[in-house]
Each structure stands twice: as structure tokens, then as C-alpha cells.
C-alpha atoms as a PDB file:
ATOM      1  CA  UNK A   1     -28.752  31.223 -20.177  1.00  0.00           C
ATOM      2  CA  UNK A   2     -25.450  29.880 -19.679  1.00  0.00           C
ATOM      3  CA  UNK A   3     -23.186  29.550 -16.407  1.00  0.00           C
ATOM      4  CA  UNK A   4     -20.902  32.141 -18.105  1.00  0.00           C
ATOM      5  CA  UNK A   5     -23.327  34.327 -19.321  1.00  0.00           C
ATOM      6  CA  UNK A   6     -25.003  34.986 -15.803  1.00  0.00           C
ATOM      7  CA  UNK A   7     -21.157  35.250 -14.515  1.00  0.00           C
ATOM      8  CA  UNK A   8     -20.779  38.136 -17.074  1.00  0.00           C
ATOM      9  CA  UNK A   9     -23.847  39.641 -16.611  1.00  0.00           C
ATOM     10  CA  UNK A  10     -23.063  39.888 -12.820  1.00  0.00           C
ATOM     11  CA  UNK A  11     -19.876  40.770 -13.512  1.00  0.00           C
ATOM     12  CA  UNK A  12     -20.298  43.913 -15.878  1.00  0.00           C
ATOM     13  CA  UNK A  13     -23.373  45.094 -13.602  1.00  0.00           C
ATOM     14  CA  UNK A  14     -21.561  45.313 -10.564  1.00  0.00           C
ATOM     15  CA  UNK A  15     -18.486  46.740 -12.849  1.00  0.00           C
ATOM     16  CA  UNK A  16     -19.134  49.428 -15.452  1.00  0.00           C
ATOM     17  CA  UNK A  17     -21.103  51.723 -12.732  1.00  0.00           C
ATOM     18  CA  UNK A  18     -18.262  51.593 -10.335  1.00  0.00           C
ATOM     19  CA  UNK A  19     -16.007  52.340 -13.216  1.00  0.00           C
ATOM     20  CA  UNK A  20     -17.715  55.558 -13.432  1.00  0.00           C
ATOM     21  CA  UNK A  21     -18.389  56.129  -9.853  1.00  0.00           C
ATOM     22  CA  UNK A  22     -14.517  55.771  -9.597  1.00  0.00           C
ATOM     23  CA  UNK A  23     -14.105  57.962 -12.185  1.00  0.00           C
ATOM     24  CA  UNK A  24     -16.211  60.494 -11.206  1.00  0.00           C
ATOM     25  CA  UNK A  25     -15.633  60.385  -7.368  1.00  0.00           C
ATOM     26  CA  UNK A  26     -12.185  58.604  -6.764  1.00  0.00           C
ATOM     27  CA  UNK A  27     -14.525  56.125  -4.359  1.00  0.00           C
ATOM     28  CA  UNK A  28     -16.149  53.415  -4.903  1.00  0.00           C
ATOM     29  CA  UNK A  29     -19.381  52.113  -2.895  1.00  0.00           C
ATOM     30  CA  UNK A  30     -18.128  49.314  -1.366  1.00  0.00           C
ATOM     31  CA  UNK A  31     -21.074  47.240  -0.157  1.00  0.00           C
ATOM     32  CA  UNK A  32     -22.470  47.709  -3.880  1.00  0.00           C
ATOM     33  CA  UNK A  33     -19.063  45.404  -5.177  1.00  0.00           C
ATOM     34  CA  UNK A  34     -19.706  43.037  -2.058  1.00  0.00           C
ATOM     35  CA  UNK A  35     -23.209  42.778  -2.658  1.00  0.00           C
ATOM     36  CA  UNK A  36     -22.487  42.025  -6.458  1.00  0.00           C
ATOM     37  CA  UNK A  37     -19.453  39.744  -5.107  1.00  0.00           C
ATOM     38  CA  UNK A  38     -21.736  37.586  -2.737  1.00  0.00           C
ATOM     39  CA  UNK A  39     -24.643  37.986  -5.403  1.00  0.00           C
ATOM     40  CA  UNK A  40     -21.746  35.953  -7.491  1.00  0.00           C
ATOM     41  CA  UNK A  41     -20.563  33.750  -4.843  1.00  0.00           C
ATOM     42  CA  UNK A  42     -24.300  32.861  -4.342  1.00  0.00           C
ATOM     43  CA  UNK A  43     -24.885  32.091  -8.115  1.00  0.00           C
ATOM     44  CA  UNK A  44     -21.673  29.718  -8.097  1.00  0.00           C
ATOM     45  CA  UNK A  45     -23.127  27.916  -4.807  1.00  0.00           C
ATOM     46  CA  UNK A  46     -27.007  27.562  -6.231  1.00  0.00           C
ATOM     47  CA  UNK A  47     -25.546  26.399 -10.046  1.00  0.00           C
ATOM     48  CA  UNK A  48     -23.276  23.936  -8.610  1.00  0.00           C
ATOM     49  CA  UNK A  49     -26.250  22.653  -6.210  1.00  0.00           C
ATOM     50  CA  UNK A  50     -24.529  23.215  -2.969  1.00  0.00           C
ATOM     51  CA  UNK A  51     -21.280  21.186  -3.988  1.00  0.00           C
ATOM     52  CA  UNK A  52     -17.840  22.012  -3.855  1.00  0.00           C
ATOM     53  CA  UNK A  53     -16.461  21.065  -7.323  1.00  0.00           C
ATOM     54  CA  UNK A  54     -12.643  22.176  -8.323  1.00  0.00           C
ATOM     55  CA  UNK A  55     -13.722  24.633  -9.711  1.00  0.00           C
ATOM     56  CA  UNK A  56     -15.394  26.462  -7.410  1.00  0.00           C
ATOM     57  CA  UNK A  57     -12.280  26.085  -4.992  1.00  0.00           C
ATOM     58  CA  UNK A  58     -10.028  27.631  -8.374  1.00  0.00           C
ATOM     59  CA  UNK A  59     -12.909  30.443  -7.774  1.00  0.00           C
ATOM     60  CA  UNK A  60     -12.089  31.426  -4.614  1.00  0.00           C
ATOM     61  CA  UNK A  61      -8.237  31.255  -4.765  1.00  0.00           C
ATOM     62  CA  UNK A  62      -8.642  33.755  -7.407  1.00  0.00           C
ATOM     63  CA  UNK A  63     -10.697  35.803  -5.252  1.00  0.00           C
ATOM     64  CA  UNK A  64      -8.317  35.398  -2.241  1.00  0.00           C
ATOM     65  CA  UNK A  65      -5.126  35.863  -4.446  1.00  0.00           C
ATOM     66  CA  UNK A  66      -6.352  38.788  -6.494  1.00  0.00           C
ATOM     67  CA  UNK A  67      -7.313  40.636  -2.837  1.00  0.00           C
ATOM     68  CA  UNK A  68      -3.028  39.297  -2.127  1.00  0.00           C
ATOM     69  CA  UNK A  69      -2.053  40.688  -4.679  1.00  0.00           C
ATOM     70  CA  UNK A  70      -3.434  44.424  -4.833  1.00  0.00           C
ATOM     71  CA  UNK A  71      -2.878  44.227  -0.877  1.00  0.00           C
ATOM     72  CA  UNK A  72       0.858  43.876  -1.874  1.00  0.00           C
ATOM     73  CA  UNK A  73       0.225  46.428  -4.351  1.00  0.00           C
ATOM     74  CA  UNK A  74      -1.178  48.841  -1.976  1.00  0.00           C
ATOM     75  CA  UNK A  75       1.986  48.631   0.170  1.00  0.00           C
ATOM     76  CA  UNK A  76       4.337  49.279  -2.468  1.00  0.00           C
ATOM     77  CA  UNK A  77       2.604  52.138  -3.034  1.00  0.00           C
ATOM     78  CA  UNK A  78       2.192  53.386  -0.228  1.00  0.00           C
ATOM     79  CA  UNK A  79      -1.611  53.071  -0.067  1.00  0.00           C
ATOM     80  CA  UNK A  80      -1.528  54.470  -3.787  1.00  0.00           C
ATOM     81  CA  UNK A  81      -4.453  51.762  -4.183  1.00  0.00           C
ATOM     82  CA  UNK A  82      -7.152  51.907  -1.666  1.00  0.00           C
ATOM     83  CA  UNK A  83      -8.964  49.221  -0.089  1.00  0.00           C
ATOM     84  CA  UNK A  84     -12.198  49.287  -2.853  1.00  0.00           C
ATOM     85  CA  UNK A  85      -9.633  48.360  -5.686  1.00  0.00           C
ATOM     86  CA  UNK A  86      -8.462  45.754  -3.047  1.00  0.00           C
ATOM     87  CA  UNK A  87     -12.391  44.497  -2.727  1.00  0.00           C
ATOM     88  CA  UNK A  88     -13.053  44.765  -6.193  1.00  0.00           C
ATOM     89  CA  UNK A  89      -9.847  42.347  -7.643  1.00  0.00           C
ATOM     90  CA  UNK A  90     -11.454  40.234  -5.170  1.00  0.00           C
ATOM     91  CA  UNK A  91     -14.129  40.265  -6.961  1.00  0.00           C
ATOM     92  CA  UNK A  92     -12.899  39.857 -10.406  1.00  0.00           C
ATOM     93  CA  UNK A  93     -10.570  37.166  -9.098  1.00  0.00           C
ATOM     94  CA  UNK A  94     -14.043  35.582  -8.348  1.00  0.00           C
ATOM     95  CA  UNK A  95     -15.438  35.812 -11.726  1.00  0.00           C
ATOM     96  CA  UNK A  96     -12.179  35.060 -13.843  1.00  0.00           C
ATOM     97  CA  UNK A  97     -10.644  32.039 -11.123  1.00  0.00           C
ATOM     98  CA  UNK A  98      -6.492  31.044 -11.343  1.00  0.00           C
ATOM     99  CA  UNK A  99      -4.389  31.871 -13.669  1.00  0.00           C
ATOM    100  CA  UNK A 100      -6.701  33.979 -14.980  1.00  0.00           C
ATOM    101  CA  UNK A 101      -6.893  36.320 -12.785  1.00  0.00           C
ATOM    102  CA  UNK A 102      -2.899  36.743 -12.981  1.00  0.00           C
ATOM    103  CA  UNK A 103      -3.522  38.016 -16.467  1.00  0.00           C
ATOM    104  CA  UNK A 104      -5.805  40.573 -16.266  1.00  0.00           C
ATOM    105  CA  UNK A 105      -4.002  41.488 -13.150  1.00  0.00           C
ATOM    106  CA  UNK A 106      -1.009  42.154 -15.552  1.00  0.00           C
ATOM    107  CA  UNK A 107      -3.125  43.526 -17.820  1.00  0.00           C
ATOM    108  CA  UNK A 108      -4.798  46.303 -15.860  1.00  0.00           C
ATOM    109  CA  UNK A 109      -1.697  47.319 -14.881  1.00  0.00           C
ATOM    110  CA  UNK A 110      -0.346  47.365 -17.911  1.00  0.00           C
ATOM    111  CA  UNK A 111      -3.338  49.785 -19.233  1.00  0.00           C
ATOM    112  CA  UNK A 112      -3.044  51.807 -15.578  1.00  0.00           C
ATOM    113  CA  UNK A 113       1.223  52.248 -16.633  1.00  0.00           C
ATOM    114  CA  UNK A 114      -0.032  53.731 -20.159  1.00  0.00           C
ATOM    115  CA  UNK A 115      -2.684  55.518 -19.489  1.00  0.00           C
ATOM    116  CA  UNK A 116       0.013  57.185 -16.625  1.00  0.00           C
ATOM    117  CA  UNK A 117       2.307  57.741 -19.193  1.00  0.00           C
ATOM    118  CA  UNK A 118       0.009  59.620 -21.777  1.00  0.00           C
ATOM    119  CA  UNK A 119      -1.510  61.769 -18.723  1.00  0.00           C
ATOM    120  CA  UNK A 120       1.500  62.448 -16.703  1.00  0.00           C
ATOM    121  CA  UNK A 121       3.293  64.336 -19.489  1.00  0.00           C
ATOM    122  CA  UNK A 122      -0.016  66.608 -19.949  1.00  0.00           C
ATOM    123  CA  UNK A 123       0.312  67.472 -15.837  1.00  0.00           C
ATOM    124  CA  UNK A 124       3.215  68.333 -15.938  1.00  0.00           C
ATOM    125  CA  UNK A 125       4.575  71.652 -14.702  1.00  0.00           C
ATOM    126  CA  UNK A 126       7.654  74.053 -14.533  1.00  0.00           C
ATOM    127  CA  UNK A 127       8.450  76.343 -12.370  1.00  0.00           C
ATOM    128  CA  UNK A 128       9.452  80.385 -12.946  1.00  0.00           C
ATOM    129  CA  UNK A 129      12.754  79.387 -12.881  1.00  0.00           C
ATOM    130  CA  UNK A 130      12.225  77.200 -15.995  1.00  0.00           C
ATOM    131  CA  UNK A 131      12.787  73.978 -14.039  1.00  0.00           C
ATOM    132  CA  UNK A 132      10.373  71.343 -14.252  1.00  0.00           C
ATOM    133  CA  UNK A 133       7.962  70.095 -11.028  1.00  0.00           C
ATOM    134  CA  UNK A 134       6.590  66.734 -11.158  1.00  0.00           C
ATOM    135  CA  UNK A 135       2.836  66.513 -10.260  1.00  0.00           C
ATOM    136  CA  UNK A 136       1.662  63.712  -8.852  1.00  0.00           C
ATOM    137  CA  UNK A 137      -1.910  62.505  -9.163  1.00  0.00           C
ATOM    138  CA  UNK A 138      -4.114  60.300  -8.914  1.00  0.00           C
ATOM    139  CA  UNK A 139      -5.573  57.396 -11.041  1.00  0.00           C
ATOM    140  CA  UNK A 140      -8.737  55.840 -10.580  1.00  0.00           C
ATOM    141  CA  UNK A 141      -8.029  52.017 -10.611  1.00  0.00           C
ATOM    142  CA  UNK A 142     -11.490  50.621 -10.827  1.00  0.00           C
ATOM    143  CA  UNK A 143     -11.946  50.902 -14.892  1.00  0.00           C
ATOM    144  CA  UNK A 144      -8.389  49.745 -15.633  1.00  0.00           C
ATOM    145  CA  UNK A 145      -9.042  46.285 -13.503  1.00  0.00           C
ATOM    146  CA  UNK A 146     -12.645  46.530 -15.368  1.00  0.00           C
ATOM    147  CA  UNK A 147     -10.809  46.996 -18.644  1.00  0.00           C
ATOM    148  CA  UNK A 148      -8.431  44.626 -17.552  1.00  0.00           C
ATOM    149  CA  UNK A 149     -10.757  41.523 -17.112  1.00  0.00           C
ATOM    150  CA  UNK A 150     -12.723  42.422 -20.017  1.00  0.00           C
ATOM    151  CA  UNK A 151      -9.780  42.064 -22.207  1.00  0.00           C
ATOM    152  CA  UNK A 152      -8.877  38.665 -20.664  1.00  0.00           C
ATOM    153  CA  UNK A 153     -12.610  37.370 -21.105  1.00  0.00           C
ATOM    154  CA  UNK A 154     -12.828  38.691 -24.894  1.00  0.00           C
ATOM    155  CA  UNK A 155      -8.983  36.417 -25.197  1.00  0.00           C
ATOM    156  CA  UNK A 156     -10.273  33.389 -23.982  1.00  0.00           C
ATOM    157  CA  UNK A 157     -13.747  33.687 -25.657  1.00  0.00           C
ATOM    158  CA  UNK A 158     -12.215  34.265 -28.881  1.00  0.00           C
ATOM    159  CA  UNK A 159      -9.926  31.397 -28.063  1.00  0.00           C
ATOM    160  CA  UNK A 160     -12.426  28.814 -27.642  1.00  0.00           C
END
């Protein structure tokens, strides 16, 4: 098998069941994404023979900006994402490297703003005065970064 097709493989274990778990339970299990990030980690440090190549180093800036960048996230929100969304961009910043990561950052939250949009207008409410209360809820963030990275992957396989 290929370097890429392990990657995946890793990737999409570790991925589509805490999709669902996030789904399902608005958690994720977090030592199952770090065990499936170090799992990864370990992969890139065995296939590269215990070197340090560029790309490696891209790797882990994508790791460490992803985790930046939901961390900002989270404190826009006001700790609207929670720390396993934080852990798991980490993680796909691991598998996808810079930019890439960027993009499926954009895109996830892209799919997260219209998936939103489509829900938020079946939640909402009005009151018996006829006015209208806005219900907030939450999203489970997990599947969009999932569906995110998947849709940057299928891009730049279908580019090459």
C-alpha cells in the first residue's frame, strides 16, 4: 500500500466512528482521536525511517495550526467548540499538512454555517404572543471537520 493510502485508512478509522459518537452523544472519546493521532504520527516517523524530511515538519504545523485555529474558534464562541473538536483538527491538520488544512478548515465551516442555516429555521419557535424566540442549539462539529477533510482529499485526488 501506499504512504497515502495508510494515511487515509488511519484517517477515516479514527474519523467516521467519532462522527457518529459526536452525533449521537455530543462527546467525543478523546484518547480514541489521540491514539489514532499518535498511531499517525507513528506511521509518518517509521515510513520516513526516523528522519525529519520537510514534509513531516509541514505535518506538524498543520497539526499545531489546525489545534490554533479551532482554539481561536472556541473563544469566539464562547466555548461553542469544545476541546475534542480542538484535538481532532489537530488531528486532521496531521493527516492533510499546510495549506491544506486551511481549506478544509474553511470548508467544514462552511458545511457547519449551512447545515445551521437549514436546521435553525426548523427550531425555531414563537411565543403566545406571536413573537418569535430564537433557540439556540447545538451542533456536533466532529462530522463537518470529517466532511470537511474528505472533501479537500477527494479535490486534490481528483486534481492529480
Amino acid at each position: 500500500m501506499t504512504f497515502y493510502a495508510v494515511t487515509t485508512i488511519i484517517f477515516f478509522i479514527v474519523a467516521v466512528p467519532s462522527s457518529i459518537y459526536d452525533i449521537k452523544k455530543m462527546r467525543i472519546p478523546l484518547y480514541y482521536v489521540l491514539a489514532g493521532f499518535f498511531i499517525m504520527a507513528g506511521f509518518y516517523v517509521y515510513y520516513f525511517k526516523f528522519k525529519i524530511p520537510p514534509f513531516f515538519v509541514n505535518c506538524i504545523a498543520g497539526s499545531f495550526l489546525s489545534a490554533l485555529l479551532m482554539i481561536a474558534a472556541r473563544f469566539i464562541t464562547e466555548g461553542g467548540l469544545g476541546w475534542g473538536d480542538v484535538i481532532f483538527s489537530a488531528f486532521a491538520g496531521l493527516y492533510l499538512s499546510i495549506p491544506y488544512c486551511f481549506i478544509a478548515a474553511g470548508i467544514s465551516a462552511l458545511c457547519g454555517l449551512i447545515f445551521y442555516l437549514l436546521t435553525s429555521g426548523i427550531k425555531k419557535r414563537f411565543s403566545e404572543k406571536g413573537t418569535l424566540i430564537k433557540v439556540r442549539f447545538s451542533l456536533p462539529y466532529i462530522p463537518f471537520i470529517t466532511a470537511g477533510t474528505f472533501l479537500t482529499v477527494l479535490v486534490l485526488f481528483l486534481n492529480r
